[in-house]
C-alpha atoms as a PDB file:
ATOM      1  CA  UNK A   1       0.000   0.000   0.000  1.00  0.00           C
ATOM      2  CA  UNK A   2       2.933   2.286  -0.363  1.00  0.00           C
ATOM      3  CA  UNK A   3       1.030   4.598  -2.941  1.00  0.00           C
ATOM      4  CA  UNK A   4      -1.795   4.850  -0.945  1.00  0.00           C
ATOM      5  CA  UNK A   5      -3.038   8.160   0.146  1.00  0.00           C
ATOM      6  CA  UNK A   6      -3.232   8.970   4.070  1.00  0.00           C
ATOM      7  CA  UNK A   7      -6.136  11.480   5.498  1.00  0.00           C
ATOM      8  CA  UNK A   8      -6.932  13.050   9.051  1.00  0.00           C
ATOM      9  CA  UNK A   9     -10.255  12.778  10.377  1.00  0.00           C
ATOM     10  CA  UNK A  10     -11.195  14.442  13.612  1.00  0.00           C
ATOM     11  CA  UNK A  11     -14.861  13.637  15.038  1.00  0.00           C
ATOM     12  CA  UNK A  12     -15.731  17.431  16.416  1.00  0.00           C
ATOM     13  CA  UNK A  13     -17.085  17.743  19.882  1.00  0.00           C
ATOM     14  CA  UNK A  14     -21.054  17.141  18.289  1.00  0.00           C
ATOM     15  CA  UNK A  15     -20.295  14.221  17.110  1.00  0.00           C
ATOM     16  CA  UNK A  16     -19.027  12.730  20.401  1.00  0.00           C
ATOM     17  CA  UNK A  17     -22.246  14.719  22.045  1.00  0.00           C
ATOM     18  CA  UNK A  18     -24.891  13.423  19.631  1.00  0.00           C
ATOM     19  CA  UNK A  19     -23.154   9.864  20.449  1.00  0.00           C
ATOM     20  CA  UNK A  20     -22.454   9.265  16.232  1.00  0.00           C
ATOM     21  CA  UNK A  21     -18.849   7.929  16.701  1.00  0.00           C
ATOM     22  CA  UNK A  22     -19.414   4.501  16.143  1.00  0.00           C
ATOM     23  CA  UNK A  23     -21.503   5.244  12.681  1.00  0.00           C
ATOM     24  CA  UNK A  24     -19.165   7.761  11.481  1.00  0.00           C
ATOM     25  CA  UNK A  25     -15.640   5.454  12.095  1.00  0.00           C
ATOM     26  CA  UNK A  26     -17.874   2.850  10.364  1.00  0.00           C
ATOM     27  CA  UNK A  27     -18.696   5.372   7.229  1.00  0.00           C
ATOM     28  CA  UNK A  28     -15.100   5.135   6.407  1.00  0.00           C
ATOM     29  CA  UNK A  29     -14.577   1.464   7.401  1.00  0.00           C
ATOM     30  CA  UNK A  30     -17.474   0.767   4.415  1.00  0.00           C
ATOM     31  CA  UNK A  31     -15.524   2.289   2.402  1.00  0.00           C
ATOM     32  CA  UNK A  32     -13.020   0.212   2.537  1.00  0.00           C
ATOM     33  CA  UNK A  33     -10.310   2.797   4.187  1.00  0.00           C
ATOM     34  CA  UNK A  34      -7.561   1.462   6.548  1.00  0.00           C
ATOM     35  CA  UNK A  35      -7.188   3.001  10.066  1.00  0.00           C
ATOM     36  CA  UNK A  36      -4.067   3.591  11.268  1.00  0.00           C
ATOM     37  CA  UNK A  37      -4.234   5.636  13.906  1.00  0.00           C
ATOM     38  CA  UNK A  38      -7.155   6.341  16.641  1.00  0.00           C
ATOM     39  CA  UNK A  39      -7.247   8.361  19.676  1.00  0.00           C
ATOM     40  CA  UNK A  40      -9.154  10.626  21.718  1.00  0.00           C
ATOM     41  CA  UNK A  41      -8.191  13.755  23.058  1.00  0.00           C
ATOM     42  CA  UNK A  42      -8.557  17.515  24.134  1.00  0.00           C
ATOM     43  CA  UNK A  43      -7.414  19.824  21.875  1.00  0.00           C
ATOM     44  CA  UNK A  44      -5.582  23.036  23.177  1.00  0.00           C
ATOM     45  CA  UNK A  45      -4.703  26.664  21.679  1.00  0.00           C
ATOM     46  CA  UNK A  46      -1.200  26.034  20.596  1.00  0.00           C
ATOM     47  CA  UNK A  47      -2.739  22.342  18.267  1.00  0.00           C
ATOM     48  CA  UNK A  48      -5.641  24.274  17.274  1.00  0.00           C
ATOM     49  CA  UNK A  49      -4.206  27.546  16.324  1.00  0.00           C
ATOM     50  CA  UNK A  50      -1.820  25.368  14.267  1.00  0.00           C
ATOM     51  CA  UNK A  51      -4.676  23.333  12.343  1.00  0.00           C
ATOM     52  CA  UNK A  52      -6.622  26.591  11.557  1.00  0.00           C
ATOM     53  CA  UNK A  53      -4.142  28.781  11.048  1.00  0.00           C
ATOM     54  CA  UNK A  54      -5.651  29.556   7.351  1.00  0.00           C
ATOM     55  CA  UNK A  55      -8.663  30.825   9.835  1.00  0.00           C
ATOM     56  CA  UNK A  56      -7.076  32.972  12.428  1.00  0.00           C
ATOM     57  CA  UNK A  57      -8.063  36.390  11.173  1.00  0.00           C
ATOM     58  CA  UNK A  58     -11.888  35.496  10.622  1.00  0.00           C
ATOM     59  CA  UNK A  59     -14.442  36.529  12.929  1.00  0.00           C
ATOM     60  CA  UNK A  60     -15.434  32.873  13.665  1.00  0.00           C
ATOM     61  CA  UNK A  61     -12.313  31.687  14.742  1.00  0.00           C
ATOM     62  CA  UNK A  62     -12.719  32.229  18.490  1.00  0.00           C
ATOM     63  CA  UNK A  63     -16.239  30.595  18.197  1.00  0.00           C
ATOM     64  CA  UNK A  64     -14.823  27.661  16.242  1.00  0.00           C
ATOM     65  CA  UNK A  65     -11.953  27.576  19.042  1.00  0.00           C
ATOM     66  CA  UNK A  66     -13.857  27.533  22.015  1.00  0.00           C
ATOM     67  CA  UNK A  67     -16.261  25.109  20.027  1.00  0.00           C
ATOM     68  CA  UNK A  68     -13.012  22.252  19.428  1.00  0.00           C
ATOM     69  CA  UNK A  69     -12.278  22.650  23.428  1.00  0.00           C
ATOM     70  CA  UNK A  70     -15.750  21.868  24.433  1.00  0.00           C
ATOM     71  CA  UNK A  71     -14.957  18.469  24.832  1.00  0.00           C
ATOM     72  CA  UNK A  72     -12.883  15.753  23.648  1.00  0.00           C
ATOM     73  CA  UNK A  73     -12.402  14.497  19.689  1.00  0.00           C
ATOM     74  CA  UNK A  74     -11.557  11.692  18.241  1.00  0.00           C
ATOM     75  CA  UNK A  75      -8.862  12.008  15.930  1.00  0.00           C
ATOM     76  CA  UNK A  76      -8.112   9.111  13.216  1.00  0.00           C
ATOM     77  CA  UNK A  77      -5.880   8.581  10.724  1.00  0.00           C
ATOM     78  CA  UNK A  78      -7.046   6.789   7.137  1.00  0.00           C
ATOM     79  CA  UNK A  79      -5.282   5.497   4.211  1.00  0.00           C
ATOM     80  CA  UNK A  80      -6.297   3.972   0.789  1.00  0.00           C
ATOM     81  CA  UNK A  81      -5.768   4.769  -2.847  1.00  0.00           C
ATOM     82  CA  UNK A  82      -7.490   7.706  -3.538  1.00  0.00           C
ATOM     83  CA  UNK A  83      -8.267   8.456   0.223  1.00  0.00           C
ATOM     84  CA  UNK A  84      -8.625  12.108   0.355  1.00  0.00           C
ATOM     85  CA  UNK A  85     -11.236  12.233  -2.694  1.00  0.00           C
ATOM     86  CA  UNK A  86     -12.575   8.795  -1.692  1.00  0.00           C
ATOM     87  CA  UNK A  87     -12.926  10.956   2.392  1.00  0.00           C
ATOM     88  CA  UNK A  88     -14.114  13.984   0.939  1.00  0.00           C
ATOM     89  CA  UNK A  89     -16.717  12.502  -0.482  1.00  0.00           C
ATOM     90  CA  UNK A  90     -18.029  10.589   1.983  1.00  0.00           C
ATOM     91  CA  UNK A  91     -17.692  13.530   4.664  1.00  0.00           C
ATOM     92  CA  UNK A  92     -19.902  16.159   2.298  1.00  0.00           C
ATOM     93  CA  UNK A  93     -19.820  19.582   2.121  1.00  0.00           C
ATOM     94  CA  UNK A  94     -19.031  21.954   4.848  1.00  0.00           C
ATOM     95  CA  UNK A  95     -22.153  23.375   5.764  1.00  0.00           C
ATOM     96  CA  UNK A  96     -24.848  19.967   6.376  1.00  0.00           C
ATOM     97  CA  UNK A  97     -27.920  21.401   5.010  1.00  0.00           C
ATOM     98  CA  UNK A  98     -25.787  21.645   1.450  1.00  0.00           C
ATOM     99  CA  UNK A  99     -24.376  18.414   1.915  1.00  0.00           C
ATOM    100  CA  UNK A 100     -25.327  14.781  -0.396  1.00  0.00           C
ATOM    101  CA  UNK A 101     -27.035  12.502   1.014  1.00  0.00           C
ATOM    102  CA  UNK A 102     -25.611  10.008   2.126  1.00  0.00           C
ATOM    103  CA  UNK A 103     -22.555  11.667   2.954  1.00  0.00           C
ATOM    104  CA  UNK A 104     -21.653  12.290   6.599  1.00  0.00           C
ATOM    105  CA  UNK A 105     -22.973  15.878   6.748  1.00  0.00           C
ATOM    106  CA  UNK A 106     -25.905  15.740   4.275  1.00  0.00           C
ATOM    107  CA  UNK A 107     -27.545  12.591   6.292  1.00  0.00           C
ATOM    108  CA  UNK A 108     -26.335  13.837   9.973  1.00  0.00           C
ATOM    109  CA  UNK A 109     -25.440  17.828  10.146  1.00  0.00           C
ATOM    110  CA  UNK A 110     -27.328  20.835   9.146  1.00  0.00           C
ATOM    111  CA  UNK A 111     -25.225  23.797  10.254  1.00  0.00           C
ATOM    112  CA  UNK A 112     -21.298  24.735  10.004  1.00  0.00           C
ATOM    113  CA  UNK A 113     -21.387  22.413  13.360  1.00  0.00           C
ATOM    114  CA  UNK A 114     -20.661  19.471  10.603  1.00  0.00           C
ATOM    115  CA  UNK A 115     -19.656  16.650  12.982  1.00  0.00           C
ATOM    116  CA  UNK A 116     -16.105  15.914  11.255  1.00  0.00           C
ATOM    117  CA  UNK A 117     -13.294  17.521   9.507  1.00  0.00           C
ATOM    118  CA  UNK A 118     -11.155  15.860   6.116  1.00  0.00           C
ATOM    119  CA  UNK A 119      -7.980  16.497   4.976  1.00  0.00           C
ATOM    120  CA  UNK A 120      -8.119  18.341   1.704  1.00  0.00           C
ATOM    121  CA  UNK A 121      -5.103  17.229  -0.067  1.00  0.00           C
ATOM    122  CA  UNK A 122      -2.161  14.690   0.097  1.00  0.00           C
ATOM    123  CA  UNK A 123      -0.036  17.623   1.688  1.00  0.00           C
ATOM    124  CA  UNK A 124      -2.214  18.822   4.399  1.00  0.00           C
ATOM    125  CA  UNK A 125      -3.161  14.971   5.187  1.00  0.00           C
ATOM    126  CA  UNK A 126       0.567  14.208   5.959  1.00  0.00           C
ATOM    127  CA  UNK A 127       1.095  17.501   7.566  1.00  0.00           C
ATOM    128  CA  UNK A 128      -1.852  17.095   9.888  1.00  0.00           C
ATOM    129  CA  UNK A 129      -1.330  13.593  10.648  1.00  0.00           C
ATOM    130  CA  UNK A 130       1.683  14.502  11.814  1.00  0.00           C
ATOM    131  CA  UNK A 131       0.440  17.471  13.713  1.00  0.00           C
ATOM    132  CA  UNK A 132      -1.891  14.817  16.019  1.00  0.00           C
ATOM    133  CA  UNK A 133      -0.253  12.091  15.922  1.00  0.00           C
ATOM    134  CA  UNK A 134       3.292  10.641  16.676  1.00  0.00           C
ATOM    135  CA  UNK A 135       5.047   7.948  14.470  1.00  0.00           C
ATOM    136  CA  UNK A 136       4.820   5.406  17.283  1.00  0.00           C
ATOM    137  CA  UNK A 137       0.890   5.306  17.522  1.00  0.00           C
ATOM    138  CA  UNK A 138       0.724   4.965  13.832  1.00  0.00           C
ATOM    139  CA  UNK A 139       0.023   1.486  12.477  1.00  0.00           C
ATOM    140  CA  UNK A 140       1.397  -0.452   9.388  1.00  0.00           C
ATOM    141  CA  UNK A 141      -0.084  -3.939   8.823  1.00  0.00           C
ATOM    142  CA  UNK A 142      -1.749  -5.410   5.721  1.00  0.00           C
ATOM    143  CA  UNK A 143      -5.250  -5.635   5.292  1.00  0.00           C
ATOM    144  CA  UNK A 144      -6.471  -8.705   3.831  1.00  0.00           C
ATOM    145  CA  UNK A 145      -9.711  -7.222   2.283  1.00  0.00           C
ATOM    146  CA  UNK A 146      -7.321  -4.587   0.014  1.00  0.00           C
ATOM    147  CA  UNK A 147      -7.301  -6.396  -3.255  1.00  0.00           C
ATOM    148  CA  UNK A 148     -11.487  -7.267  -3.303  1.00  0.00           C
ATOM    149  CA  UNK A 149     -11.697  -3.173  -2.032  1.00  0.00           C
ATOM    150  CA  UNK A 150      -9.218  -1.814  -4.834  1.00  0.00           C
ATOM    151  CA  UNK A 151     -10.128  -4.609  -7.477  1.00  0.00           C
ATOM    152  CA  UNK A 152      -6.383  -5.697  -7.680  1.00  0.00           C
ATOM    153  CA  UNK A 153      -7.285  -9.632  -6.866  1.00  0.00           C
ATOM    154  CA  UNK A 154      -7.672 -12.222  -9.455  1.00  0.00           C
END
């Protein structure tokens, strides 16, 4: 899998309140995506200002702050051909009431509170991966449903 695409996910502080962990990790499981990394954790000023740094001078950046340190996230890390497309897709647009259904957002979110946020490129995933996670609680190990997924078997 050494072509394969990684992406960040976090699940935002509504999804752990509205108790939709277990059916959004299993969105991307579906898919056929490989976890490799999966915590939960608070997330402080110096992480966040970091993540949404492209944000800072808006005027909803302290709301969207103070909103990420409401409570814990869960923060996992994906990989798969094609798995920032193959995420994006399945998270939806940003605000839920424009979402798809059947993505993420457009079946669960109707507001900029959107449950989850996606890596939007192979740079940013590998930057932000490394921005939550450290090498030693990421996880390399084969999956033996890649070749059915990816239509590689025989």
């Amino acid at each position: 899998m050494n072509t394969c695409e990684r992406s960040l996910i976090i699940m935002k502080p509504d999804a752990l309140q509205r108790n939709l962990l277990g059916e959004i990790i299993g969105r991307f499981e579906r898919k056929g995506l490989q976890i490799v990394g999966l915590k939960m954790m608070r997330l402080d000023d110096v992480l966040l200002d970091a993540h949404y740094a492209h944000h800072k001078e808006k005027p909803f950046f302290g709301e969207l702050t103070s909103f990420m340190k409401s409570s814990p996230v869960v923060i996992m890390a994906v990989r798969g051909a094609d798995a920032i497309r193959g995420v994006r897709i399945i998270v939806g647009a940003t605000k839920g009431s424009e979402a798809d259904c059947g993505s993420i957002r457009g079946d669960l979110a109707m507001s900029t509170q959107n449950l989850v946020h996606a890596s939007d490129s192979i740079e940013n995933g590998e930057l932000e991966i490394a921005r939550f996670f450290r090498a030693d609680e990421l996880f390399e190990y084969k999956k033996i449903d890649f070749e059915i997924v990816y239509g590689t078997g025989k």
